[in-house]
N, C-alpha and C. Protein backbone atom coordinates (compact mmCIF):
# COMPACT_ATOMS: atom_id res chain seq x y z
N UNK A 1 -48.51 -80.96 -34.85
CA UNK A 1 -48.65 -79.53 -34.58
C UNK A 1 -48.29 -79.25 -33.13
N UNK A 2 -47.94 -78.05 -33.23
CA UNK A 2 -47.10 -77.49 -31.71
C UNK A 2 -48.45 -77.18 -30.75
N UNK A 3 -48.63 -77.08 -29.70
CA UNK A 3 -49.89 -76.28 -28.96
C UNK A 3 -50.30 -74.75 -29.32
N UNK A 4 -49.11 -73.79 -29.90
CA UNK A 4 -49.47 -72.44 -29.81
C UNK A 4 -49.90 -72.57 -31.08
N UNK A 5 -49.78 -73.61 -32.35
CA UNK A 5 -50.07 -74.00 -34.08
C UNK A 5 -51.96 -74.25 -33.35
N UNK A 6 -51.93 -75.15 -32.73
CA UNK A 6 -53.24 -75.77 -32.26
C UNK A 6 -54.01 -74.51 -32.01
N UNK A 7 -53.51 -73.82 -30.95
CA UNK A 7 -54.61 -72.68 -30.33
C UNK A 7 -54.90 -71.74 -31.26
N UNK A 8 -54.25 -71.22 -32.25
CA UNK A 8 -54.49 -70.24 -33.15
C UNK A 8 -54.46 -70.67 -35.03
N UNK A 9 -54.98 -72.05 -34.87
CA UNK A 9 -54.82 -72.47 -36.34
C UNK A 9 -56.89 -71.93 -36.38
N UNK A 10 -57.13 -71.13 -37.28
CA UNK A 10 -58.39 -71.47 -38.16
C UNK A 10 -58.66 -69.75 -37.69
N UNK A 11 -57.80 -68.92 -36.96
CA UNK A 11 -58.31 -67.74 -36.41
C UNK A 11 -57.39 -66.56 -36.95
N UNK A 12 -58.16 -65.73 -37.56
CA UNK A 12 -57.33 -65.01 -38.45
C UNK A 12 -57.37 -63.53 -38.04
N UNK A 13 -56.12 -62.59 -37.78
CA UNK A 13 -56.47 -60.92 -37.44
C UNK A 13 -57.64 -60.73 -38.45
N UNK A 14 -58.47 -59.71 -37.77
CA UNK A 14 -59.15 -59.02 -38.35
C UNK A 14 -58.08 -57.77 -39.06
N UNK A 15 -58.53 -57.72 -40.37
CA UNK A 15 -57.64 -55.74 -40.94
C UNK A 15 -58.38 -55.04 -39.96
N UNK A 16 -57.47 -53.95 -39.78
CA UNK A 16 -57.48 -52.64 -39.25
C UNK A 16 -58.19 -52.62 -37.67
N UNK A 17 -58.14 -53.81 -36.93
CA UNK A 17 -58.67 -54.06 -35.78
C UNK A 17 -57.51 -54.48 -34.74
N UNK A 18 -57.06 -53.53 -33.60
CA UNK A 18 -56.12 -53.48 -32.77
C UNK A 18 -56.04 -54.87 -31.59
N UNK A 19 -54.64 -55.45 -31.18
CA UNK A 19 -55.49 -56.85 -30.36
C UNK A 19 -56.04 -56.34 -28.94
N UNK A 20 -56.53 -57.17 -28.46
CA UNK A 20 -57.17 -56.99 -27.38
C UNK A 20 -56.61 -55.59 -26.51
N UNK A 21 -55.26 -56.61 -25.73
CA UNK A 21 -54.57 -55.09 -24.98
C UNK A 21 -54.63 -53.75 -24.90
N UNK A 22 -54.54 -53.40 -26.66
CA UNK A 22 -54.30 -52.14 -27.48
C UNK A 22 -55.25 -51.86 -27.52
N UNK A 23 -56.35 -52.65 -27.73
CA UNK A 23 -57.93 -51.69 -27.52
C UNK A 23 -58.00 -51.45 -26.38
N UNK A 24 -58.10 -51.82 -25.06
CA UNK A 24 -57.86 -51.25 -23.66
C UNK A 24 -57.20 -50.33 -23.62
N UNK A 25 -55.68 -50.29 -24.03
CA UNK A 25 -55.03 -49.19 -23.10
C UNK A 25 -55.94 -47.90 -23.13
N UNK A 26 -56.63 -47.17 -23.72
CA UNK A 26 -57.21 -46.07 -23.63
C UNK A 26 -57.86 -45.95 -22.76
N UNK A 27 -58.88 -46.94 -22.48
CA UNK A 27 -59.74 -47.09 -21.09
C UNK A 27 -58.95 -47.20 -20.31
N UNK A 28 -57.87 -48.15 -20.06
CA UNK A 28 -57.12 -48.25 -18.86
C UNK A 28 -56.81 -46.73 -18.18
N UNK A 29 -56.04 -45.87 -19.25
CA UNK A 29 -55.39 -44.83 -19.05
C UNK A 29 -56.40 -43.67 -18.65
N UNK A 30 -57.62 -43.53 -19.45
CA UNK A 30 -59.21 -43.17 -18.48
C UNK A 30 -59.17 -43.65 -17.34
N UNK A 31 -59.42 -44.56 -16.82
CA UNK A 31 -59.97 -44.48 -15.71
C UNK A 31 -59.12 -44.46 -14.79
N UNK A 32 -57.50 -44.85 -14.78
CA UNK A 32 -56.18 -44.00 -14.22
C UNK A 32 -56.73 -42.85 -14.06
N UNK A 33 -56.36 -42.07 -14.80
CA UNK A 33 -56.54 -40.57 -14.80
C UNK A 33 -58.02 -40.16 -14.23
N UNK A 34 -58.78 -40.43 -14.31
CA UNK A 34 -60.16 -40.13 -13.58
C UNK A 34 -60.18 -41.18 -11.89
N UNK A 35 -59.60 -41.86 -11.95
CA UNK A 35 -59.61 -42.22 -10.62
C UNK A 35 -58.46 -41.48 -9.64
N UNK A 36 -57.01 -40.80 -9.83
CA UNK A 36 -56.21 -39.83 -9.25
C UNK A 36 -57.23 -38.98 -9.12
N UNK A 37 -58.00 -38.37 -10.18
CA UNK A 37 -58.96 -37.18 -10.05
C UNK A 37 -59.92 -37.19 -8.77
N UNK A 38 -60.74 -38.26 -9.07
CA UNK A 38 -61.63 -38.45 -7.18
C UNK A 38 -61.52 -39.12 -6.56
N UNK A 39 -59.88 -39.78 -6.39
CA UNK A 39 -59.16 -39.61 -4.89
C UNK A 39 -58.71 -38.31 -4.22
N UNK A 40 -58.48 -37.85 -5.08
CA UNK A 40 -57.70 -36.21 -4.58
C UNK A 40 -58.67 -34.97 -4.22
N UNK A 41 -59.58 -36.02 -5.00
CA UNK A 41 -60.94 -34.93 -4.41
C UNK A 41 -61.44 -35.32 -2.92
N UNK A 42 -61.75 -36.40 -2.94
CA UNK A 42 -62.20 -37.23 -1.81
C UNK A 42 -60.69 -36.97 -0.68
N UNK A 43 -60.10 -37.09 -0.72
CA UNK A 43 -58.65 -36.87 -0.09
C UNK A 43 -58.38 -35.41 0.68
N UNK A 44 -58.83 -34.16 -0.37
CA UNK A 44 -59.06 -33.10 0.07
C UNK A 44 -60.42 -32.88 0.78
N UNK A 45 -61.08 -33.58 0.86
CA UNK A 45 -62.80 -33.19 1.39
C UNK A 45 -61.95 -33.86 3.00
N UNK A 46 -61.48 -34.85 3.17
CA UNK A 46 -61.28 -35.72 4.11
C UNK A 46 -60.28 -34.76 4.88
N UNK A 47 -59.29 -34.09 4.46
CA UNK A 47 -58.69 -32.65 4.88
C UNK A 47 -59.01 -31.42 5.20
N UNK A 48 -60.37 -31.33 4.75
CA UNK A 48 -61.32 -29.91 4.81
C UNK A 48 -62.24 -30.49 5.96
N UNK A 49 -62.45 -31.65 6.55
CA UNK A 49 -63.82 -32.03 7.31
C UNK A 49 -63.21 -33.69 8.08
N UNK A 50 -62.41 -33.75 8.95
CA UNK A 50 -61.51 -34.59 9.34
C UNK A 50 -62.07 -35.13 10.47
N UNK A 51 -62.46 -36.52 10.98
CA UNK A 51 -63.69 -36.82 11.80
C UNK A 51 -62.28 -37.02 12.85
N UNK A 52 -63.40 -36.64 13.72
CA UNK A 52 -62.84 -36.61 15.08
C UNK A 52 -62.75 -38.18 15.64
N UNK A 53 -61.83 -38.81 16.47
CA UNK A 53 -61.68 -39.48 16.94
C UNK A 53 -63.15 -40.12 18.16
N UNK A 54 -63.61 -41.57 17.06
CA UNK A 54 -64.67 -41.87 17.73
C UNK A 54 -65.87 -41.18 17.99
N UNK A 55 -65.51 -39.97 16.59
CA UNK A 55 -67.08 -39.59 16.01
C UNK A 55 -67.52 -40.22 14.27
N UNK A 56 -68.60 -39.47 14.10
CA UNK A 56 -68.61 -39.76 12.91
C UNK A 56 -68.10 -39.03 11.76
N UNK A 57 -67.86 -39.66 10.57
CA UNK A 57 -66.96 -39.93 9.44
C UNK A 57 -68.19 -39.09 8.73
N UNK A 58 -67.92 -38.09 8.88
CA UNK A 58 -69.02 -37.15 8.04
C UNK A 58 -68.52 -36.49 6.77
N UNK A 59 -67.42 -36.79 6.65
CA UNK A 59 -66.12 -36.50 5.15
C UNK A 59 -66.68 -37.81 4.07
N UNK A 60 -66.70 -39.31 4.78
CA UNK A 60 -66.43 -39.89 4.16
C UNK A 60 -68.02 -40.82 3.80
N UNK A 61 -68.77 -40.39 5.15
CA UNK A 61 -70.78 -40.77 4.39
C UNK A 61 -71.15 -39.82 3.46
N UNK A 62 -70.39 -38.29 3.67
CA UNK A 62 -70.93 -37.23 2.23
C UNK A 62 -70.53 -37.52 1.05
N UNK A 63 -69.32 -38.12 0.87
CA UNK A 63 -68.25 -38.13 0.28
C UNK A 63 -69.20 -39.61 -0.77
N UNK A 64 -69.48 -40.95 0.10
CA UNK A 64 -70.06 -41.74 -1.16
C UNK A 64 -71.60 -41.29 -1.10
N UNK A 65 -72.59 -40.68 -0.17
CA UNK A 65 -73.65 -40.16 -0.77
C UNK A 65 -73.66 -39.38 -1.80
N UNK A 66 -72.66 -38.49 -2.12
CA UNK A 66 -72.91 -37.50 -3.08
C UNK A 66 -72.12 -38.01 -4.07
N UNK A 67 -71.19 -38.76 -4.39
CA UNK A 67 -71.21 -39.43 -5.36
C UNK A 67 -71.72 -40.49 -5.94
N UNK A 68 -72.81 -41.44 -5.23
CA UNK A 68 -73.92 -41.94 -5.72
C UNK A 68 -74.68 -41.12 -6.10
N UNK A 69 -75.17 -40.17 -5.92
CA UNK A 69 -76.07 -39.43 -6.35
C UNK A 69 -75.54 -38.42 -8.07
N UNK A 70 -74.52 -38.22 -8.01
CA UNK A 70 -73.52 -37.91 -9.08
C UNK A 70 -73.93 -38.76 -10.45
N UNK A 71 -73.85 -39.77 -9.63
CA UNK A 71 -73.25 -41.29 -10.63
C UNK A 71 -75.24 -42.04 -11.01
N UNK A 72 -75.62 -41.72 -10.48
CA UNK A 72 -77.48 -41.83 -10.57
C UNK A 72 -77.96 -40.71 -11.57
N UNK A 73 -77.28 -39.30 -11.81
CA UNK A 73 -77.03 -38.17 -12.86
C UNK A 73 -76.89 -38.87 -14.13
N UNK A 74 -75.44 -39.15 -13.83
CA UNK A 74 -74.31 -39.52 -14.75
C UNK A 74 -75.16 -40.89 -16.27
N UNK A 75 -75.38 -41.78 -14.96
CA UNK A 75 -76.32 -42.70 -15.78
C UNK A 75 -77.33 -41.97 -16.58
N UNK A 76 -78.20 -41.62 -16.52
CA UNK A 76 -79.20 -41.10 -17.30
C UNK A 76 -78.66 -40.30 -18.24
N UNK A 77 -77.37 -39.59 -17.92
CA UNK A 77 -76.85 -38.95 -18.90
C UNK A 77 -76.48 -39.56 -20.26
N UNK A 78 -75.65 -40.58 -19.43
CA UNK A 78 -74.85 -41.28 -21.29
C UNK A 78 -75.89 -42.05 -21.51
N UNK A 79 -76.86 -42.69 -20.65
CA UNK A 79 -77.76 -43.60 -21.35
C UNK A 79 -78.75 -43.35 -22.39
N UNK A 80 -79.59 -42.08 -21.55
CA UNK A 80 -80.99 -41.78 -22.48
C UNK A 80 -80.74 -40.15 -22.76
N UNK A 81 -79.82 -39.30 -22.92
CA UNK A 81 -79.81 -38.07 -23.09
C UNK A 81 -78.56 -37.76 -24.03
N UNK A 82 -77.82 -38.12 -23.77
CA UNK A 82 -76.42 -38.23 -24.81
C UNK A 82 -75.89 -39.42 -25.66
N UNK A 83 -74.76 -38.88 -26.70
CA UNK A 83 -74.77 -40.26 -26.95
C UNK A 83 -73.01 -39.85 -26.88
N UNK A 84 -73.03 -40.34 -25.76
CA UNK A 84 -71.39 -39.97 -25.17
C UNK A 84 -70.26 -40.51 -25.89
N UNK A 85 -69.54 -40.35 -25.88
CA UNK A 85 -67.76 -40.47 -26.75
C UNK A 85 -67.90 -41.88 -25.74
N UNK A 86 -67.07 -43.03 -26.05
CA UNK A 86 -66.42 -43.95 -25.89
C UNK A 86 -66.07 -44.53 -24.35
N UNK A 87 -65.04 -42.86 -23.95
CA UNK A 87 -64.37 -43.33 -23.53
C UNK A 87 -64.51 -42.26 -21.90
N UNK A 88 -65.57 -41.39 -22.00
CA UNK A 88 -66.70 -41.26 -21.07
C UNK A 88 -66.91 -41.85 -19.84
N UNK A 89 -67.57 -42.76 -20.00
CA UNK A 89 -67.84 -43.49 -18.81
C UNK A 89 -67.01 -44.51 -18.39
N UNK A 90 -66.09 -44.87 -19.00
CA UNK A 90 -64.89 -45.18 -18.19
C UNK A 90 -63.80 -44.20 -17.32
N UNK A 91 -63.96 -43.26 -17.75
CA UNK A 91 -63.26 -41.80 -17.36
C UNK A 91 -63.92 -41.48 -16.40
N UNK A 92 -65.75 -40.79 -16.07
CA UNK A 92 -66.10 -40.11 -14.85
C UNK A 92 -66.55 -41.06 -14.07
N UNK A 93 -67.35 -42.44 -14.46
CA UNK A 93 -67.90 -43.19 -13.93
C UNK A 93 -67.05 -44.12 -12.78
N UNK A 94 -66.39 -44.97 -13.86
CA UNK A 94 -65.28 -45.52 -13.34
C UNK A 94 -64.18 -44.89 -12.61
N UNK A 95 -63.88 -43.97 -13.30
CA UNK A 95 -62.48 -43.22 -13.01
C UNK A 95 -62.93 -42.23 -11.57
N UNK A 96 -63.31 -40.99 -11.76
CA UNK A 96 -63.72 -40.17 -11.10
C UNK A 96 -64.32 -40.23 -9.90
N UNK A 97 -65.55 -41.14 -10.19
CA UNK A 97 -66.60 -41.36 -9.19
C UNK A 97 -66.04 -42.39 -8.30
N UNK A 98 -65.47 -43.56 -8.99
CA UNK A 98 -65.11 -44.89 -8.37
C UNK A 98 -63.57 -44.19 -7.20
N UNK A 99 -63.17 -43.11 -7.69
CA UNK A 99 -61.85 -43.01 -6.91
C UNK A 99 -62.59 -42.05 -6.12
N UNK A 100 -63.49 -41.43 -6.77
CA UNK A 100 -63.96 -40.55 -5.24
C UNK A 100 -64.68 -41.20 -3.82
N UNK A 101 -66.00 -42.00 -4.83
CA UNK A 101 -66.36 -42.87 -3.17
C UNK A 101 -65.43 -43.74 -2.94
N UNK A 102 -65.55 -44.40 -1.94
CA UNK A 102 -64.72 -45.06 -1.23
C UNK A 102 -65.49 -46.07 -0.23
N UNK A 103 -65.70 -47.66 -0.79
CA UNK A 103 -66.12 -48.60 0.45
C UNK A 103 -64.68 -48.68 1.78
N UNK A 104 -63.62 -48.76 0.87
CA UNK A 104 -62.51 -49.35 1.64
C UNK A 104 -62.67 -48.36 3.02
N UNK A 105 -62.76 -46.94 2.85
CA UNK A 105 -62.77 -46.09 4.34
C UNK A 105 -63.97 -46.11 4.53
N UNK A 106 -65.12 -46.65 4.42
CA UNK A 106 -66.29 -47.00 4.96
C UNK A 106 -65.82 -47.88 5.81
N UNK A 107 -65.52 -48.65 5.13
CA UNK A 107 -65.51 -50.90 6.46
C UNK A 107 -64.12 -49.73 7.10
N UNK A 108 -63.34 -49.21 6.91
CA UNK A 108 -62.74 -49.05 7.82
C UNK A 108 -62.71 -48.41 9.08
N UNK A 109 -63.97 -47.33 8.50
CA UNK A 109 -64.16 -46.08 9.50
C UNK A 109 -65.52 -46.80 10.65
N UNK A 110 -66.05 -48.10 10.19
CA UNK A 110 -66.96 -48.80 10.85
C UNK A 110 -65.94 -49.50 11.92
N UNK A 111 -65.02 -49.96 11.16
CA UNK A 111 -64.18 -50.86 12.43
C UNK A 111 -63.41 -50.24 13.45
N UNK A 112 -63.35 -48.86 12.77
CA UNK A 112 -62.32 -47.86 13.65
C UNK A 112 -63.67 -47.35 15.14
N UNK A 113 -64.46 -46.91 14.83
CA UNK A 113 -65.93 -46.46 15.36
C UNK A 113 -66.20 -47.72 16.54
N UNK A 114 -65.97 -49.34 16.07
CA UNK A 114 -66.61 -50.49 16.98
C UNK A 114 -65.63 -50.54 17.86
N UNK A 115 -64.00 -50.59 17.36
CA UNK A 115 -62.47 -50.84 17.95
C UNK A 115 -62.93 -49.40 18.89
N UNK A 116 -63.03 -48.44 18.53
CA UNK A 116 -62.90 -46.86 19.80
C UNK A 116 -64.01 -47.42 20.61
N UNK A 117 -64.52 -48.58 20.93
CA UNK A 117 -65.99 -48.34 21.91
C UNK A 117 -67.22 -48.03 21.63
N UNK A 118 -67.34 -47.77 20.64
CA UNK A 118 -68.51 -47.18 19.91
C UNK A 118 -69.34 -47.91 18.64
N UNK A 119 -69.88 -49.61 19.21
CA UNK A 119 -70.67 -50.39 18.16
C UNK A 119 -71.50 -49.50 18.08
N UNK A 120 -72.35 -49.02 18.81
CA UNK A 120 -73.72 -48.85 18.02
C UNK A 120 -73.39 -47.65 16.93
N UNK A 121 -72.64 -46.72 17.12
CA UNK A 121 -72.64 -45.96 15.67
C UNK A 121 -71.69 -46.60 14.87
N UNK A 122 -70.91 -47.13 15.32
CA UNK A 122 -70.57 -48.23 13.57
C UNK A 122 -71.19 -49.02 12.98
N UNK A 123 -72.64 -49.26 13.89
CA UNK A 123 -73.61 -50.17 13.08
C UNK A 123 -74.43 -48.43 12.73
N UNK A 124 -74.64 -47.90 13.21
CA UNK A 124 -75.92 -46.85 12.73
C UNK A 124 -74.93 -46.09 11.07
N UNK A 125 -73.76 -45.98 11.18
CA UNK A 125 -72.66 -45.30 9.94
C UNK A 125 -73.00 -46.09 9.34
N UNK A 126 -72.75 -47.62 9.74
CA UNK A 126 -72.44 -49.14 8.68
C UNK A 126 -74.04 -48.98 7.60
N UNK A 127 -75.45 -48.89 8.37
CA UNK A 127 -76.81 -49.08 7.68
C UNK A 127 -77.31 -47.40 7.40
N UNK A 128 -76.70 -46.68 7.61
CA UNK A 128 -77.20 -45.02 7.32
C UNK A 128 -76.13 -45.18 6.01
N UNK A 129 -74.64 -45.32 5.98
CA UNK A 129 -74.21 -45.02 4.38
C UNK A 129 -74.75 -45.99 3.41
N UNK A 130 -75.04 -47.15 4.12
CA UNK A 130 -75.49 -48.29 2.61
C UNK A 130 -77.07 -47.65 1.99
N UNK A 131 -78.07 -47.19 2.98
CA UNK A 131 -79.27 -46.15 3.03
C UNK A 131 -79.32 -45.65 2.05
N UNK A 132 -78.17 -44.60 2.61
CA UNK A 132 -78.64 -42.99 2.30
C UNK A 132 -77.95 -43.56 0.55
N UNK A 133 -76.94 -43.93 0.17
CA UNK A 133 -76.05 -44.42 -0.46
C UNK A 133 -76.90 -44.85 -2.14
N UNK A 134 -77.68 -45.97 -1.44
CA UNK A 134 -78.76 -46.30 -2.10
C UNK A 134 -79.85 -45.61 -2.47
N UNK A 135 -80.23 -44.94 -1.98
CA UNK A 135 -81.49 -43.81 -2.44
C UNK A 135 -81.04 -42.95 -2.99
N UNK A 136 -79.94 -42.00 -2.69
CA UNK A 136 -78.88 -41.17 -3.57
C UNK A 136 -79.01 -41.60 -4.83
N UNK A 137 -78.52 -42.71 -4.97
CA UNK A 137 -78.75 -43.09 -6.65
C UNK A 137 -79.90 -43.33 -6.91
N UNK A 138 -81.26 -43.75 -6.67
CA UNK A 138 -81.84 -43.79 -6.92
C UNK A 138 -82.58 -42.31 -7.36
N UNK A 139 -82.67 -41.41 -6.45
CA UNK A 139 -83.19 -39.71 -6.42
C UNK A 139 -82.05 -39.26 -7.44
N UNK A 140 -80.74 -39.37 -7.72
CA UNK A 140 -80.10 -38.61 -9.10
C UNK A 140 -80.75 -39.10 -9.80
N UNK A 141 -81.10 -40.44 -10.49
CA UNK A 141 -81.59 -40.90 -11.76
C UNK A 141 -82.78 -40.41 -11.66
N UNK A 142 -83.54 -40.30 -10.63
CA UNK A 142 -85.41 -40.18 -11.23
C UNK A 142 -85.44 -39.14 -11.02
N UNK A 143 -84.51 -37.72 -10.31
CA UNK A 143 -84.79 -36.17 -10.80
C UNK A 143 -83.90 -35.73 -12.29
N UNK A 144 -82.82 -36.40 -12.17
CA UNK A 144 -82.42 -36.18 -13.56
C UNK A 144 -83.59 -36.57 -15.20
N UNK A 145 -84.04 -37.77 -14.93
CA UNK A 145 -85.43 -38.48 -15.96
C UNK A 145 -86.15 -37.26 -15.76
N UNK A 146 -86.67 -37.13 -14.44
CA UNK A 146 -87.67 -35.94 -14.61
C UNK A 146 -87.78 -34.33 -15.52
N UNK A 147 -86.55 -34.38 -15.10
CA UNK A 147 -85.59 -32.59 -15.92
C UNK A 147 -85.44 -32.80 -17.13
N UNK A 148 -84.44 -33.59 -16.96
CA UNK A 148 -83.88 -33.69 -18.31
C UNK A 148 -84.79 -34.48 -19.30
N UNK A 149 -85.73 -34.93 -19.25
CA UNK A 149 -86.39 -36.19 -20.23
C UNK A 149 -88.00 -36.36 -20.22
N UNK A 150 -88.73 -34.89 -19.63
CA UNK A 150 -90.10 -34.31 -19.50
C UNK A 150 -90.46 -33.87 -20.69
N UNK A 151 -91.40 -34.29 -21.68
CA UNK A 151 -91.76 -33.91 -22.59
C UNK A 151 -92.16 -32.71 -23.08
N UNK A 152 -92.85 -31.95 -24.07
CA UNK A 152 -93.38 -30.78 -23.66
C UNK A 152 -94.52 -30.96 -24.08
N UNK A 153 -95.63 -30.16 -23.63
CA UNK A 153 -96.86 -30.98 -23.49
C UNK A 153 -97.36 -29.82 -25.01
């Protein structure tokens, strides 16, 4: 027997089940399309609120606070409140949210901040966005639980 006889002898298509690839492309093409979406958002915020040279990056700490906090929503949404389509949370989660925050202009806007002369606020940006960042998600999920998922007495 040949090696490609070997690797696929005893394994049979499933009917009416697409191969691997073909089940992806849909997600792929989600979270494409939702990630152009919040870069261009994030892209325009960064155009509307443009940090000054060797200040702070106040485009781009709002920019992943409020989409952690989005995405701390979002969770509670498809998890315990909806029972979302498929292809959902590869679309706002992944797609949307993931292209809107941004680590890459975080570490960058830290190194740009230490390189201008200015360690101590690239360390105070560097531990205030991982912070605020972190509690954001934490405060979307437990006011969303609260609202959305309060019984009635």
């Amino acid at each position: 027997m040949t090696a490609p006889e070997t690797q696929t002898r005893g394994v049979r298509p499933v009917p009416g089940r697409r191969s691997g690839w073909r089940a992806q492309t849909p997600v792929v093409a989600v979270v494409a399309a939702g990630g152009a979406l919040g870069a261009l958002a994030r892209y325009a915020l960064t155009l509307a609120w443009p940090a000054r040279p060797g200040g702070f990056p106040w485009a781009t700490f709002w920019t992943n606070v409020s989409g952690c906090a989005v995405m701390g929503v979002f969770m509670v949404l498809v998890t315990d409140v909806w029972a979302a389509h498929r292809l959902l949370r590869p679309f706002f989660g992944t797609g949307v949210l993931g292209g809107f925050t941004t680590f890459s202009t975080y570490a960058v806007d830290v190194r740009r901040l230490a390189g201008a002369g200015r360690p101590g606020l690239g360390s105070a940006y560097l531990v205030a966005t991982l912070c605020a960042a972190l509690a954001a998600v934490w405060l979307g999920s437990a006011a969303a639980r609260r609202l959305l998922l309060r019984r009635p007495r």
